[in-house]
C-alpha atoms as a PDB file:
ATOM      1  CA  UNK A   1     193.803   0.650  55.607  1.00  0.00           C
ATOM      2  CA  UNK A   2     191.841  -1.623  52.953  1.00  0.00           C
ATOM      3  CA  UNK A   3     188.534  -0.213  51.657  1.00  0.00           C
ATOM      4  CA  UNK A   4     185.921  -2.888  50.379  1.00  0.00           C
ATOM      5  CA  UNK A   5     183.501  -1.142  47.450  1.00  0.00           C
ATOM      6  CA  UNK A   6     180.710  -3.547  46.620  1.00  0.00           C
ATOM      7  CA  UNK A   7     178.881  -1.521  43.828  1.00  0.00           C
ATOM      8  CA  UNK A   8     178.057  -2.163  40.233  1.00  0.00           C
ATOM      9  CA  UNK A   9     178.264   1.280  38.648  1.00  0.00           C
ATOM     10  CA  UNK A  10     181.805   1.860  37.586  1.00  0.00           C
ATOM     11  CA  UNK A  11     181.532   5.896  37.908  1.00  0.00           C
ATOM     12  CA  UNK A  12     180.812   5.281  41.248  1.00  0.00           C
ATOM     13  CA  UNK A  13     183.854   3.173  42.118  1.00  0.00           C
ATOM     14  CA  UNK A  14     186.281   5.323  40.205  1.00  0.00           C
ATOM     15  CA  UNK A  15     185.002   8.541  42.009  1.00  0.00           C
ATOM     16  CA  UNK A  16     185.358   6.415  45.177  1.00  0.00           C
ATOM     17  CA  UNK A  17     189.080   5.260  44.222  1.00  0.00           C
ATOM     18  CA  UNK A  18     189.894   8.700  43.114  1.00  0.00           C
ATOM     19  CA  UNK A  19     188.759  10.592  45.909  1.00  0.00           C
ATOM     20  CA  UNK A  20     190.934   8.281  48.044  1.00  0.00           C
ATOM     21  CA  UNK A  21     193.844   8.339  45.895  1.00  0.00           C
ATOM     22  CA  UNK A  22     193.773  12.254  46.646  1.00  0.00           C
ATOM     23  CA  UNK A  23     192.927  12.641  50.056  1.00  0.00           C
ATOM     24  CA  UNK A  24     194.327   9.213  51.596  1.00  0.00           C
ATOM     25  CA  UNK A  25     196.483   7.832  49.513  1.00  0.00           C
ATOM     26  CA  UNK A  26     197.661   5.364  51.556  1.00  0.00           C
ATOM     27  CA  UNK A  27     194.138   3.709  51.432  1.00  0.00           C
ATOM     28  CA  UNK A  28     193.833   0.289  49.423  1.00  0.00           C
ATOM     29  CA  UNK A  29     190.682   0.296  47.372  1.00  0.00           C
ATOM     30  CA  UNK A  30     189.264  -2.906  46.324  1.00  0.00           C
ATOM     31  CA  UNK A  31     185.915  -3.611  44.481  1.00  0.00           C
ATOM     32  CA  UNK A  32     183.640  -5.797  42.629  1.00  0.00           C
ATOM     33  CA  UNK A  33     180.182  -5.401  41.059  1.00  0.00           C
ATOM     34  CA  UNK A  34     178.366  -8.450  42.486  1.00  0.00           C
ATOM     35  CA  UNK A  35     177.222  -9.124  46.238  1.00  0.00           C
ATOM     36  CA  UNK A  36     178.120 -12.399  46.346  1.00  0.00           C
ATOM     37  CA  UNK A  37     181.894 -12.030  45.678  1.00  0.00           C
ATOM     38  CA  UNK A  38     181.477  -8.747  47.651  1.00  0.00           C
ATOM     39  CA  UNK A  39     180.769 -10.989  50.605  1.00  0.00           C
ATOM     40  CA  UNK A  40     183.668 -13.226  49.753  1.00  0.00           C
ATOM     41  CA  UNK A  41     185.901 -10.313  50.139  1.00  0.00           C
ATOM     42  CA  UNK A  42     185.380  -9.515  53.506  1.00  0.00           C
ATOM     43  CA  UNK A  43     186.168 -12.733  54.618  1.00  0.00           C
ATOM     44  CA  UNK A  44     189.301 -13.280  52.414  1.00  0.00           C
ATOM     45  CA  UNK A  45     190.425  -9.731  52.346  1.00  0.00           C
ATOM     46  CA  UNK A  46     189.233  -8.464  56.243  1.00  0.00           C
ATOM     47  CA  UNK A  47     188.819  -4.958  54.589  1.00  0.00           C
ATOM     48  CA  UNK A  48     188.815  -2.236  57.238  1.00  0.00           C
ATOM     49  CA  UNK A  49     185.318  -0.932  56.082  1.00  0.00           C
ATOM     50  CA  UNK A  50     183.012  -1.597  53.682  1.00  0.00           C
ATOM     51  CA  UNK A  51     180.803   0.507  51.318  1.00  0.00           C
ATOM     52  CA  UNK A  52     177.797  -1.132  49.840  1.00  0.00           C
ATOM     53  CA  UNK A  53     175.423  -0.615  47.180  1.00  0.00           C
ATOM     54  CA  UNK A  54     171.874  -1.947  47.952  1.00  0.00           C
ATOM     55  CA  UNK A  55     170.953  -2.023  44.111  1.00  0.00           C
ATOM     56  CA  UNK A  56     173.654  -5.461  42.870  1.00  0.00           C
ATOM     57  CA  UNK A  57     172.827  -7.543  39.976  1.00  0.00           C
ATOM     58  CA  UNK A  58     172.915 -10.656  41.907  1.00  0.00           C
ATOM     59  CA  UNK A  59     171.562  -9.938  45.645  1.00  0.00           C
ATOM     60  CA  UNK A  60     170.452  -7.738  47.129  1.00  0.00           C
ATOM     61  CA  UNK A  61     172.681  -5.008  49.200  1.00  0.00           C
ATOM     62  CA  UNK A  62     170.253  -6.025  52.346  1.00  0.00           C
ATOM     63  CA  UNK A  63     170.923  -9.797  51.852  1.00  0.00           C
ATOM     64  CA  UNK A  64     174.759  -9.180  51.217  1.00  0.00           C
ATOM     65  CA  UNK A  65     174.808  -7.061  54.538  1.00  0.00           C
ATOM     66  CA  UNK A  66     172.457 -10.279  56.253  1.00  0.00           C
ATOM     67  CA  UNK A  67     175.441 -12.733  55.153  1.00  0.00           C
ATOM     68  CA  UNK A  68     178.183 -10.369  56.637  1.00  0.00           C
ATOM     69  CA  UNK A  69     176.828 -10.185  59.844  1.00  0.00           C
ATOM     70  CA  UNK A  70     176.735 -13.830  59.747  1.00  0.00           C
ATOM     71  CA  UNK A  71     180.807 -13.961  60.533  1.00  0.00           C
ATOM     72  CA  UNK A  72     182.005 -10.503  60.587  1.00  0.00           C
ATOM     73  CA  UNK A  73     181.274  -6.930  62.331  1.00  0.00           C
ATOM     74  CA  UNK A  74     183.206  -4.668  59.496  1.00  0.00           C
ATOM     75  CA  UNK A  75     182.208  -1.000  60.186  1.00  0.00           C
ATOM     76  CA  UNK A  76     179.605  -1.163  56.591  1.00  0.00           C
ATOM     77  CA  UNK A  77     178.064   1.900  55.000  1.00  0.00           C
ATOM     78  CA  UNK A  78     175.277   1.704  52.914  1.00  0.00           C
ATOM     79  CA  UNK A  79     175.183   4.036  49.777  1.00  0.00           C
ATOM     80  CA  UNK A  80     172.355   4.056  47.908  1.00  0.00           C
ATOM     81  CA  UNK A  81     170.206   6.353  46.012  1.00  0.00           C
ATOM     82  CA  UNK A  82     167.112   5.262  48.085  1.00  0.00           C
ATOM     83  CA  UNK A  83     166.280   7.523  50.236  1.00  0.00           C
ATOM     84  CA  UNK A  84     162.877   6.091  51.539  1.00  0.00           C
ATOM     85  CA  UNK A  85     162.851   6.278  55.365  1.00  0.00           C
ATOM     86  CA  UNK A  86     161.683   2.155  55.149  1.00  0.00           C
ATOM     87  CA  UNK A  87     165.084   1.800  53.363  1.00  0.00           C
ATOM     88  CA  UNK A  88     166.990   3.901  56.032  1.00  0.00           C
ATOM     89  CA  UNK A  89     165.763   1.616  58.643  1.00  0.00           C
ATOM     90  CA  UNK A  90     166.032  -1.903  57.407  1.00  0.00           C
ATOM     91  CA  UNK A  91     169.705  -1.498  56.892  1.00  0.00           C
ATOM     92  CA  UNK A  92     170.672   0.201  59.831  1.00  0.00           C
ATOM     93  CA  UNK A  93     168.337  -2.695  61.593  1.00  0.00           C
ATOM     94  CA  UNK A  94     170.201  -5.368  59.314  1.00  0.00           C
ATOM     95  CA  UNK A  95     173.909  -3.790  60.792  1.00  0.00           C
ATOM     96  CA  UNK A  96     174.373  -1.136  58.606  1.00  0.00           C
ATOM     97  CA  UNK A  97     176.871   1.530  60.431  1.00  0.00           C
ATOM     98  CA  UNK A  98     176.026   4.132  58.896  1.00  0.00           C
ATOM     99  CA  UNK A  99     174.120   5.522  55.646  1.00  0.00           C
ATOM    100  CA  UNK A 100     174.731   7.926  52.463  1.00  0.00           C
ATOM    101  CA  UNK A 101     172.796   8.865  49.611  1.00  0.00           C
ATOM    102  CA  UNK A 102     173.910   9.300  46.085  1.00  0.00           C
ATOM    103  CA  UNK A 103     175.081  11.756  45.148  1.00  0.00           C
ATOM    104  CA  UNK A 104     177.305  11.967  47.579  1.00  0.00           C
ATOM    105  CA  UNK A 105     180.098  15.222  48.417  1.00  0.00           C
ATOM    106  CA  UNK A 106     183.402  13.095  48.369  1.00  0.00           C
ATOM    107  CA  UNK A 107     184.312  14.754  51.072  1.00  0.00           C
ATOM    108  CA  UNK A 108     181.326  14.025  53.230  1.00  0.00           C
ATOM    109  CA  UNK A 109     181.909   9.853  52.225  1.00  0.00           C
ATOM    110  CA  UNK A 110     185.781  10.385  53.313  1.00  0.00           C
ATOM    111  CA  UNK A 111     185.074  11.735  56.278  1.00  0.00           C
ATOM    112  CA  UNK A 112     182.417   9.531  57.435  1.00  0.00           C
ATOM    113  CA  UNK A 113     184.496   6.375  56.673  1.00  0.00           C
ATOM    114  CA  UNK A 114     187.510   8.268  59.283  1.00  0.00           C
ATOM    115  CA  UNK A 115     184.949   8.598  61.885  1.00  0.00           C
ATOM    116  CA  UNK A 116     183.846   4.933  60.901  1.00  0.00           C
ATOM    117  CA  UNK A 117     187.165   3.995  61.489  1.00  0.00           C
ATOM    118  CA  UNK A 118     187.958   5.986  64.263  1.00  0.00           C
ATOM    119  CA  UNK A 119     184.875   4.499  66.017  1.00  0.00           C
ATOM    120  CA  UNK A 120     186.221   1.282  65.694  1.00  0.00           C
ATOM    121  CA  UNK A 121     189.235   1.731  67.652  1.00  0.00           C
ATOM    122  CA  UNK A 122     188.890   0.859  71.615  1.00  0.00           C
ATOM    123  CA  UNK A 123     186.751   3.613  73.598  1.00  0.00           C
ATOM    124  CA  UNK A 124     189.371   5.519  76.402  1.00  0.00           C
ATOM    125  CA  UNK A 125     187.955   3.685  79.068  1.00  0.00           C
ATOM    126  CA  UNK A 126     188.043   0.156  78.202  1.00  0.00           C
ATOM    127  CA  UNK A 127     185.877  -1.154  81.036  1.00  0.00           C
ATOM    128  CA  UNK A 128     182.457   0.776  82.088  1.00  0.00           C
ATOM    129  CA  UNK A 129     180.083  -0.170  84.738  1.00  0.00           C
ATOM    130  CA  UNK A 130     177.123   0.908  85.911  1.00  0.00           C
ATOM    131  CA  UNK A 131     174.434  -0.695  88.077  1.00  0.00           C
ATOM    132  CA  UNK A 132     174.269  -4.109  86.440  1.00  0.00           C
ATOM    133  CA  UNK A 133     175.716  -3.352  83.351  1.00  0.00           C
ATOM    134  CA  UNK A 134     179.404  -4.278  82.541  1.00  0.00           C
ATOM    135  CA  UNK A 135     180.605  -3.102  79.406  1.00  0.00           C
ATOM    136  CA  UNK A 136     184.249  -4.035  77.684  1.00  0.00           C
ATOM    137  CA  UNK A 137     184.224  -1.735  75.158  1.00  0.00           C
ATOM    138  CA  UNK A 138     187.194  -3.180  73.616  1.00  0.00           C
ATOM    139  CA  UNK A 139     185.084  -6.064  72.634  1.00  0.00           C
ATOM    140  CA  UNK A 140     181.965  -5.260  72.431  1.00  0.00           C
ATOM    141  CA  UNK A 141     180.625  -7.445  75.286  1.00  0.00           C
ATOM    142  CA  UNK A 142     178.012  -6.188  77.107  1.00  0.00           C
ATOM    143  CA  UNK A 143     177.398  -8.430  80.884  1.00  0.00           C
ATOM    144  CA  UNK A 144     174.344  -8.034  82.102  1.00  0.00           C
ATOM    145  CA  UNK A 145     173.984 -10.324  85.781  1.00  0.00           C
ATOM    146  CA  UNK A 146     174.857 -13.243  84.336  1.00  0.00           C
ATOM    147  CA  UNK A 147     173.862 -12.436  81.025  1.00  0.00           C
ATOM    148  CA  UNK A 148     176.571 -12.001  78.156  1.00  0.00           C
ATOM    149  CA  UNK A 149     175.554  -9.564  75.018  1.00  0.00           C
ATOM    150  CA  UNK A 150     177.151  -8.927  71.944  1.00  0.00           C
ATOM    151  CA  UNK A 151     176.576  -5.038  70.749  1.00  0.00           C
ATOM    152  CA  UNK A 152     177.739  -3.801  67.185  1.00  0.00           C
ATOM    153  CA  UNK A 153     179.846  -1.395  66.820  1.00  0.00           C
ATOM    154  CA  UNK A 154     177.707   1.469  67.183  1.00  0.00           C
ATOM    155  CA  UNK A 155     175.589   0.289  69.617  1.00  0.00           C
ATOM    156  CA  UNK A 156     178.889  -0.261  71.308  1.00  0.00           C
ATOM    157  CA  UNK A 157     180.221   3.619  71.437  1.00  0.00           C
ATOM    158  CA  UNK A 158     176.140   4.308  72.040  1.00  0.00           C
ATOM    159  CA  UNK A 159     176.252   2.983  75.283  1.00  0.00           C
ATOM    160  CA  UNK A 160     179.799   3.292  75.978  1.00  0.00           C
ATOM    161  CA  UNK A 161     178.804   6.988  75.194  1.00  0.00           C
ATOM    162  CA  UNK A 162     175.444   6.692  77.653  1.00  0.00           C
ATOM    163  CA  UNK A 163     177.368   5.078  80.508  1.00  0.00           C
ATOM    164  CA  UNK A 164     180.319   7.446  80.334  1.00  0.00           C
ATOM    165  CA  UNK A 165     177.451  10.002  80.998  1.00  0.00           C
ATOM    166  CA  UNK A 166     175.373   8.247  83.574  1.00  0.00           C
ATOM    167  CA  UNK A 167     173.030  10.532  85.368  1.00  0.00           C
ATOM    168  CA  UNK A 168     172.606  13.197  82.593  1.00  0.00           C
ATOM    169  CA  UNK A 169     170.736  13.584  79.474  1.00  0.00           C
ATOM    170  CA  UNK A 170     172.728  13.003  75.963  1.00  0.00           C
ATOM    171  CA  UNK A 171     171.211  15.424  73.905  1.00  0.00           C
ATOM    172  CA  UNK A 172     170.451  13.891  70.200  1.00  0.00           C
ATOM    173  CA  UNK A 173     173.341  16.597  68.807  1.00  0.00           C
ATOM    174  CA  UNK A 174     175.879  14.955  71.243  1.00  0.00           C
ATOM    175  CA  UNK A 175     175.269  11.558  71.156  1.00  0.00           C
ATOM    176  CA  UNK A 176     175.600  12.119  67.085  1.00  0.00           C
ATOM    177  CA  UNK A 177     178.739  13.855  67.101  1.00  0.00           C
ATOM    178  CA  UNK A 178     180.680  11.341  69.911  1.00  0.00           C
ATOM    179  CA  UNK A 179     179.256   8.330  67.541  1.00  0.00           C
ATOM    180  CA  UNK A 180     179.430   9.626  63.949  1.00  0.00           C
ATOM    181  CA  UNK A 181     181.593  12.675  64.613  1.00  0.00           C
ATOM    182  CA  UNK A 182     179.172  15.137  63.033  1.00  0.00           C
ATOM    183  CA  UNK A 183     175.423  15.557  63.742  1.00  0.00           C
ATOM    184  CA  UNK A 184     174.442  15.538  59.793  1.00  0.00           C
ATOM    185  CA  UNK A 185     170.602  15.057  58.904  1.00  0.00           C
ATOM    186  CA  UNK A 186     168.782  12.193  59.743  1.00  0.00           C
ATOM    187  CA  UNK A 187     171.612  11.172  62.581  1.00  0.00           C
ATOM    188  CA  UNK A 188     168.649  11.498  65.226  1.00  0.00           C
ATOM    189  CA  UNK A 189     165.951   8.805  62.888  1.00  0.00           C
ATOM    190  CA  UNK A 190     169.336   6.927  62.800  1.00  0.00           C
ATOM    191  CA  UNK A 191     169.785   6.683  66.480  1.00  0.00           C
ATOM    192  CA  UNK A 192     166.256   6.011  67.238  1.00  0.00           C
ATOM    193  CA  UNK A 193     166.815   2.423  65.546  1.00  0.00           C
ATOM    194  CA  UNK A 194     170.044   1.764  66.652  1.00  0.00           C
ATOM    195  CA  UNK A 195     168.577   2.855  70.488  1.00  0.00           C
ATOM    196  CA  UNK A 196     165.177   0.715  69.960  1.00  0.00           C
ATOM    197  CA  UNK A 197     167.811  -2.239  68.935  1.00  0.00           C
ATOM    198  CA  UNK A 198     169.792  -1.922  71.986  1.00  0.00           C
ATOM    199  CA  UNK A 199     166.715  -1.730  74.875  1.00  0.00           C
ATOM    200  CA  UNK A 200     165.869  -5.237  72.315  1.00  0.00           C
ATOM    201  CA  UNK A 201     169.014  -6.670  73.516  1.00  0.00           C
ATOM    202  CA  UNK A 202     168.834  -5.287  77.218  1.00  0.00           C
ATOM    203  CA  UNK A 203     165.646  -4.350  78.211  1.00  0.00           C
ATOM    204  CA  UNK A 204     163.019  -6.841  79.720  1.00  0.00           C
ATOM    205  CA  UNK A 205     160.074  -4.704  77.795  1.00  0.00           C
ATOM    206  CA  UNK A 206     161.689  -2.523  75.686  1.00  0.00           C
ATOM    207  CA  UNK A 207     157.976  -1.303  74.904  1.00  0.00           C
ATOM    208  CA  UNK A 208     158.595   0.399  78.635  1.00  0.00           C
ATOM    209  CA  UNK A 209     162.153   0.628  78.495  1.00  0.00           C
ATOM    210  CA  UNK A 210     163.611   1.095  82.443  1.00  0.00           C
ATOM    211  CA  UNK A 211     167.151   1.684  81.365  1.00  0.00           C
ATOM    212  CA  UNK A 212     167.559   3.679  78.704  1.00  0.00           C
ATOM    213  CA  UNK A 213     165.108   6.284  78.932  1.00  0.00           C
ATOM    214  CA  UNK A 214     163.904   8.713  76.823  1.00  0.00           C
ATOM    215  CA  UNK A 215     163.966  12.806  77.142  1.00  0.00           C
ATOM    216  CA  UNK A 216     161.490  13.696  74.459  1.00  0.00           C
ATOM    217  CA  UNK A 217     162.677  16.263  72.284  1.00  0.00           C
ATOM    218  CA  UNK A 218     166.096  16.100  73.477  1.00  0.00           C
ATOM    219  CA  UNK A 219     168.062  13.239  73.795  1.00  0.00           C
ATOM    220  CA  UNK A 220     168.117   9.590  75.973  1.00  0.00           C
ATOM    221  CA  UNK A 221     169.786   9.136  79.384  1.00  0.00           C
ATOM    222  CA  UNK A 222     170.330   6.000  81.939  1.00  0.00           C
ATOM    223  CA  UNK A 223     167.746   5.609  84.553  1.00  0.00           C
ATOM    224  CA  UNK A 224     169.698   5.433  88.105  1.00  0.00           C
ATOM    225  CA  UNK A 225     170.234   1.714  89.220  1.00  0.00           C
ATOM    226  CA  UNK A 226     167.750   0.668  91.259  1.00  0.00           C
END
């Protein structure tokens, strides 16, 4: 388990480092104040996860997240002491996993970073199908007809999640706990973007979505195959 910190305040890190030293010992923290070299880590050290700082003296956290995505789908989570919804949603939208605000419960960051991890490990059923949708959620790979689509992680358990549950309603609460393993605030804003992303990828209008569908107030569900 190798743990990739890309921030620039040094409390931060060593209350990072410590609380892993404690609880998970067997963790391997590395870090480093700039983005740049951040984004050199991940490709020379393949950490297991990454936690980023948006604030960096040389780039920005959103442009180090951009240049990740480029060549790599590490399980990243943005911490931050923005809390602006705007924020929120441009880094989940840039591939952000997941998101935490400083200050942070130590507790709360290690146990978001096991259900990070945890998420990232192959879904029960490695194969899901349902109407024209073929998902191999070992890899990722969405086939759609003849169409081949590559989800994120997350987007990967969200649909693994919807399919698995074809023909009922995922309540928000759910769909939270079977994709971040806790339903903490702001986990339903969160999985409005990650959702809009996916009928993006999927949908033909995803204005008028026809596939994943929408139960105001409570959750999303598959529409039946036509």
């Amino acid at each position: 388990m190798k743990v990739l910190v890309i921030e620039d305040d040094k409390e931060i890190v060593d209350a990072i480092s410590l609380a892993f030293q404690i609880r998970w010992p067997e963790a391997k923290v590395i870090s480093t104040r700039l983005g740049q070299k951040g984004v050199e880590f991940v490709e020379t050290e393949q950490p297991d996860i990454v936690i980023l700082d948006l604030g960096l003296p040389d780039i920005t956290g959103f442009e180090v997240l951009r240049q990740i995505r480029r060549f790599s789908a590490v399980p990243t989570i943005i911490l931050t002491v923005r809390t602006e919804e705007a924020d929120v949603v441009k880094g989940l939208e840039w591939g952000a996993d997941d998101y935490i605000t400083k200050p942070f419960r130590q507790l709360e960051l290690l146990a978001r970073v096991r259900s990070m991890i945890r998420r990232h490990t192959p879904l029960e059923e490695s194969n899901l199908t349902f109407g024209h949708l073929q998902l191999n959620t070992d890899t990722g790979q969405l086939y759609m007809n003849d169409k081949e689509i590559a989800l994120t992680v997350t987007e990967n358990h969200i649909l693994g999640y919807l399919m698995k549950n074809a023909g009922r309603v995922v309540t928000h609460s759910n769909l939270a706990e079977a994709v971040w393993g806790d339903d903490y605030p702001g986990a339903t804003d969160s999985l409005k973007v990650h959702i809009r992303r996916l009928r993006e990828k999927i949908e033909q209008d995803p204005g008028k979505p026809r596939i994943i569908l929408t139960k105001t107030g409570v959750g999303y569900f598959l529409a039946k195959p036509e």
